[in-house]
N, C-alpha and C. Protein backbone atom coordinates (compact mmCIF):
# COMPACT_ATOMS: atom_id res chain seq x y z
N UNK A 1 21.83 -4.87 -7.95
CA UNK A 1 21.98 -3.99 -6.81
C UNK A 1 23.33 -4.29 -6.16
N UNK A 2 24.01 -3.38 -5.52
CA UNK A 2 25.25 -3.54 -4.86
C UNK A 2 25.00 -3.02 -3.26
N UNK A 3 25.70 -4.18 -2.75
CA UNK A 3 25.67 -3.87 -1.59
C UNK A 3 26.62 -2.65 -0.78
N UNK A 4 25.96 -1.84 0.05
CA UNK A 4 27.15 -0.74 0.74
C UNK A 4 27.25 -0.43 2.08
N UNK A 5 28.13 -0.47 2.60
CA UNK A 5 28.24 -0.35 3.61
C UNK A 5 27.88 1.17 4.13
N UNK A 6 27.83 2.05 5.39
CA UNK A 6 27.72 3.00 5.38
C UNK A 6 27.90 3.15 6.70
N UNK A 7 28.37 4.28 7.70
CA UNK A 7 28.36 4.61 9.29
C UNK A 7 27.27 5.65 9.52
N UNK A 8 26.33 5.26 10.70
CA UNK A 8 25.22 6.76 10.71
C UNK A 8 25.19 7.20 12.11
N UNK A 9 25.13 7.91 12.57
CA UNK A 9 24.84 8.31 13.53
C UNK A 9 23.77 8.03 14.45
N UNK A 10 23.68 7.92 15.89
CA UNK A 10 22.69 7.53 16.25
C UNK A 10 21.02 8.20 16.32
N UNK A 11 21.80 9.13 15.95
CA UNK A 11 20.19 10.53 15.77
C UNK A 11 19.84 9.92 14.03
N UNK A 12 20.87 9.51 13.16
CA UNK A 12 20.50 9.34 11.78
C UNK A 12 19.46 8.04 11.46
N UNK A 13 20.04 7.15 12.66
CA UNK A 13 19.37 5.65 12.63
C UNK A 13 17.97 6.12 13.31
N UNK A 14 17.74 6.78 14.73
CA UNK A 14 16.66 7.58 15.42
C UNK A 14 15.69 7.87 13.88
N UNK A 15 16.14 8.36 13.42
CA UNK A 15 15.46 9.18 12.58
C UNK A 15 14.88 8.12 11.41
N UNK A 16 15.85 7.45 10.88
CA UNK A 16 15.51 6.20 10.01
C UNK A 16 14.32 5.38 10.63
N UNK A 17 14.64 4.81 11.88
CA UNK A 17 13.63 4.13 12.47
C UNK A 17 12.32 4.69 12.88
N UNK A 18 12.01 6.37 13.19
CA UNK A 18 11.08 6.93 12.75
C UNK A 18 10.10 6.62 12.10
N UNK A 19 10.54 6.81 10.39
CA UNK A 19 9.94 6.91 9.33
C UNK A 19 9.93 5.51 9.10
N UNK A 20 10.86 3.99 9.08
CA UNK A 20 10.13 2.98 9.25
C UNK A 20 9.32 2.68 10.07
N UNK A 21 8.96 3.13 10.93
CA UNK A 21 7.86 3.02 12.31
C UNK A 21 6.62 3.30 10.84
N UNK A 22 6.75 4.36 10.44
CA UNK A 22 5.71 5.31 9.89
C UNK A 22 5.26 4.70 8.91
N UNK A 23 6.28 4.33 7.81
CA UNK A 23 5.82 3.66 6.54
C UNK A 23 5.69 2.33 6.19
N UNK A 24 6.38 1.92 7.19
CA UNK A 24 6.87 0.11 6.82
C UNK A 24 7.78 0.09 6.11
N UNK A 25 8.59 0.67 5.43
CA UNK A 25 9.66 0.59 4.74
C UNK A 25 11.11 0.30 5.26
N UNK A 26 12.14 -0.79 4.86
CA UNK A 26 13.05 -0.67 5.30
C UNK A 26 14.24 0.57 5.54
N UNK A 27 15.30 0.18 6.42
CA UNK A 27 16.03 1.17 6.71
C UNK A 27 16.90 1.31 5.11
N UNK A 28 16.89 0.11 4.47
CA UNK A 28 17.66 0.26 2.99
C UNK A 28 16.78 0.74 2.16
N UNK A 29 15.67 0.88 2.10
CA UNK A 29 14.80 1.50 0.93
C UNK A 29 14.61 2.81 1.28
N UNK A 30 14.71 3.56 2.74
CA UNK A 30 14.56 4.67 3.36
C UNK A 30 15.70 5.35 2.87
N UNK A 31 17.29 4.97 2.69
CA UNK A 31 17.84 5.87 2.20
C UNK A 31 17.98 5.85 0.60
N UNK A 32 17.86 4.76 0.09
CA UNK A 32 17.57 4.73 -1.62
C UNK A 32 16.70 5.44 -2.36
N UNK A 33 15.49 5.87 -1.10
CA UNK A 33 14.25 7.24 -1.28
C UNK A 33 15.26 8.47 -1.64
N UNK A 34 15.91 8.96 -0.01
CA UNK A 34 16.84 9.57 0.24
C UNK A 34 17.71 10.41 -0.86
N UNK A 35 17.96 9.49 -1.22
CA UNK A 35 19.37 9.88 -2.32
C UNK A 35 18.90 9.31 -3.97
N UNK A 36 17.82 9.16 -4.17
CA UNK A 36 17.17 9.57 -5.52
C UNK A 36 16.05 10.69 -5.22
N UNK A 37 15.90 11.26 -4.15
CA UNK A 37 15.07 12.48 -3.93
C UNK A 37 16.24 13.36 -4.18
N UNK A 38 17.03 13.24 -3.23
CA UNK A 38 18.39 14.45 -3.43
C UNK A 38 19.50 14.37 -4.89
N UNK A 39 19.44 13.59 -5.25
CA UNK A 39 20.64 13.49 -6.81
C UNK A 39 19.59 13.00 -7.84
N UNK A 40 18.79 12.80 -7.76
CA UNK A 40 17.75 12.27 -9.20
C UNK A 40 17.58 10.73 -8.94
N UNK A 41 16.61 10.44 -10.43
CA UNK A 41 16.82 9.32 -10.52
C UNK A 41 15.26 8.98 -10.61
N UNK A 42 14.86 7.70 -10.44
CA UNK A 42 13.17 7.40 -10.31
C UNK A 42 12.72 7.56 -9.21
N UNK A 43 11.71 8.35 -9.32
CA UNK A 43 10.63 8.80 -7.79
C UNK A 43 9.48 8.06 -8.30
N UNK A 44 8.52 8.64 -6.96
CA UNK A 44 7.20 7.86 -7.21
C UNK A 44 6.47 8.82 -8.45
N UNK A 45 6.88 10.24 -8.68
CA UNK A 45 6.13 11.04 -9.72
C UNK A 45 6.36 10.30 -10.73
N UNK A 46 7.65 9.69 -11.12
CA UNK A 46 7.38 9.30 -12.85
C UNK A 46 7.13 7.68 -12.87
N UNK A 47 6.50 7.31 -11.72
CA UNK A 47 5.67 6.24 -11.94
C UNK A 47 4.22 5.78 -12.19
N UNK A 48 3.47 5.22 -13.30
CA UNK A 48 2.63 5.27 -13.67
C UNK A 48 1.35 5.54 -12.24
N UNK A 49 0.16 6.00 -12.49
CA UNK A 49 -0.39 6.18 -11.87
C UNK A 49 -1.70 4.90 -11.62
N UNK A 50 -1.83 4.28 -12.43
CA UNK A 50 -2.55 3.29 -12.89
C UNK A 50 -2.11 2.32 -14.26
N UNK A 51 -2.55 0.88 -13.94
CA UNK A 51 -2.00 -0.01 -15.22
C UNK A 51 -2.90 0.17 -16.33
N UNK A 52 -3.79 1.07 -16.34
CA UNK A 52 -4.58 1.59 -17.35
C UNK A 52 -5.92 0.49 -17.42
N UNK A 53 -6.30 -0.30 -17.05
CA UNK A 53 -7.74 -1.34 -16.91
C UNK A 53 -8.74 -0.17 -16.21
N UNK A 54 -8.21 0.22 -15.01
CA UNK A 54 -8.43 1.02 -13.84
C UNK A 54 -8.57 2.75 -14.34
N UNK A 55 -7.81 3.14 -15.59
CA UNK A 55 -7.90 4.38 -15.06
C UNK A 55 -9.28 4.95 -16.20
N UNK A 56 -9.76 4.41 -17.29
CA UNK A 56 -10.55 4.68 -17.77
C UNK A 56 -12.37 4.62 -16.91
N UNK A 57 -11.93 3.78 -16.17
CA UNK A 57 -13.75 3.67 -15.83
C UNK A 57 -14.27 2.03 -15.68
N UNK A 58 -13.50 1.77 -17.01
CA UNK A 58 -14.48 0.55 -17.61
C UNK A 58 -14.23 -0.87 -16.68
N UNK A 59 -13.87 -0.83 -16.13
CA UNK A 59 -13.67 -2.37 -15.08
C UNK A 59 -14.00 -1.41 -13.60
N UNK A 60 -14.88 -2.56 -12.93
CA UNK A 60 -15.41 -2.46 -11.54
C UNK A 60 -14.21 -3.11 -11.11
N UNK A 61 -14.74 -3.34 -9.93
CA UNK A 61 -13.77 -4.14 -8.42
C UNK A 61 -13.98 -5.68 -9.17
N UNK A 62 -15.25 -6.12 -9.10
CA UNK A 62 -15.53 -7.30 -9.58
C UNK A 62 -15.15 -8.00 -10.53
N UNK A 63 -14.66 -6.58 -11.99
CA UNK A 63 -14.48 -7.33 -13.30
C UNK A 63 -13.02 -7.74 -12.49
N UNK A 64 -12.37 -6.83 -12.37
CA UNK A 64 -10.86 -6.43 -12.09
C UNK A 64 -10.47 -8.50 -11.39
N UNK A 65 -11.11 -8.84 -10.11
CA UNK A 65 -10.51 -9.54 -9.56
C UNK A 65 -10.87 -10.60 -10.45
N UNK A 66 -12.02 -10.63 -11.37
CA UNK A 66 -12.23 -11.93 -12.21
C UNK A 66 -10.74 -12.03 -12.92
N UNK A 67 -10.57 -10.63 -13.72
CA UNK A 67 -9.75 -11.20 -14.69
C UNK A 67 -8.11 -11.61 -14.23
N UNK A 68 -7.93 -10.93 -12.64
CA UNK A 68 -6.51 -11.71 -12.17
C UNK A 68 -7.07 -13.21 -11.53
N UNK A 69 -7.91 -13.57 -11.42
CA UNK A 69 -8.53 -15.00 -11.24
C UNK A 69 -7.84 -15.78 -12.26
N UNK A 70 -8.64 -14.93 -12.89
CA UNK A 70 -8.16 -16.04 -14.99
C UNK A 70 -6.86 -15.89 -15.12
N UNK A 71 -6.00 -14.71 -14.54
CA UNK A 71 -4.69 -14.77 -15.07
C UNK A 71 -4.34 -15.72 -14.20
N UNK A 72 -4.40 -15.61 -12.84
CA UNK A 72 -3.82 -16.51 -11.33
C UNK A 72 -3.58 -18.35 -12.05
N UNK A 73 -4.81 -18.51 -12.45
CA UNK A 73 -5.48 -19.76 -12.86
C UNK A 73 -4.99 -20.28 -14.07
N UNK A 74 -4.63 -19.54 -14.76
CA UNK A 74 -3.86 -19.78 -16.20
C UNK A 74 -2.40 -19.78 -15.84
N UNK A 75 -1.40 -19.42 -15.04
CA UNK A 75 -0.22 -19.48 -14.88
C UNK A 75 0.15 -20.80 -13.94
N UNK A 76 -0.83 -20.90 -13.23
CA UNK A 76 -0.68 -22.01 -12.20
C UNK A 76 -0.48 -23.16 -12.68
N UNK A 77 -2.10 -23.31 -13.90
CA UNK A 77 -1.61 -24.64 -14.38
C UNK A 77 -0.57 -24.41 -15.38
N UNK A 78 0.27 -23.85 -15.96
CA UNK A 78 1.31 -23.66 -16.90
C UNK A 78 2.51 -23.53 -15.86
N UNK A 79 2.76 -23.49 -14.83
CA UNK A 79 3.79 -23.66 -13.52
C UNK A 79 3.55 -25.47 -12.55
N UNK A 80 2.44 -25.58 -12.83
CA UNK A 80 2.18 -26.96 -12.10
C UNK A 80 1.59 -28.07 -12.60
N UNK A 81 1.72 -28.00 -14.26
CA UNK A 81 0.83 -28.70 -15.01
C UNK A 81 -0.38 -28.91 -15.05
C-alpha cells in the first residue's frame, strides 16, 4: 500500500466522518471504497459470499466453532510449542 496525501474540504471530511460515525470504518478505507466504486477494481460483489463449510447446510453453529477450536489449538501449540 502507498501512502497519499490528499486536501478535502471541510463539508468532504463532514461527510467522511458521517459515514464513519455509521459504519466504523476508517476515513482511509472510506475513500479506498470511494474510488474502487467510481474507477473499478474489488468491491464487496466479487467477494465470496461464504468460505463454503457454511454455505451448503452441513455444519451448525456448534460444528463450525468446534472445528476453529481444533484449528485455534493446533496452531498455538505449533507457534508456542
Amino acid at each position: 500500500m502507498t501512502r497519499t496525501q490528499i486536501y478535502l474540504s471541510d463539508e468532504e471530511i463532514a461527510l467522511l466522518d458521517r459515514e464513519r460515525a455509521r459504519t466504523g470504518a476508517t476515513r482511509s478505507e472510506l475513500i479506498r471504497r470511494a474510488i474502487r466504486s467510481v474507477y473499478g477494481g474489488a468491491n464487496d460483489s466479487q467477494l465470496p459470499s461464504s468460505i463454503g463449510i457454511v454455505a451448503d447446510g452441513s455444519f451448525d453453529a456448534e460444528m463450525i466453532d468446534e472445528e476453529l477450536a481444533a484449528i485455534f489449538e493446533e496452531r498455538y501449540k505449533r507457534w508456542h510449542g
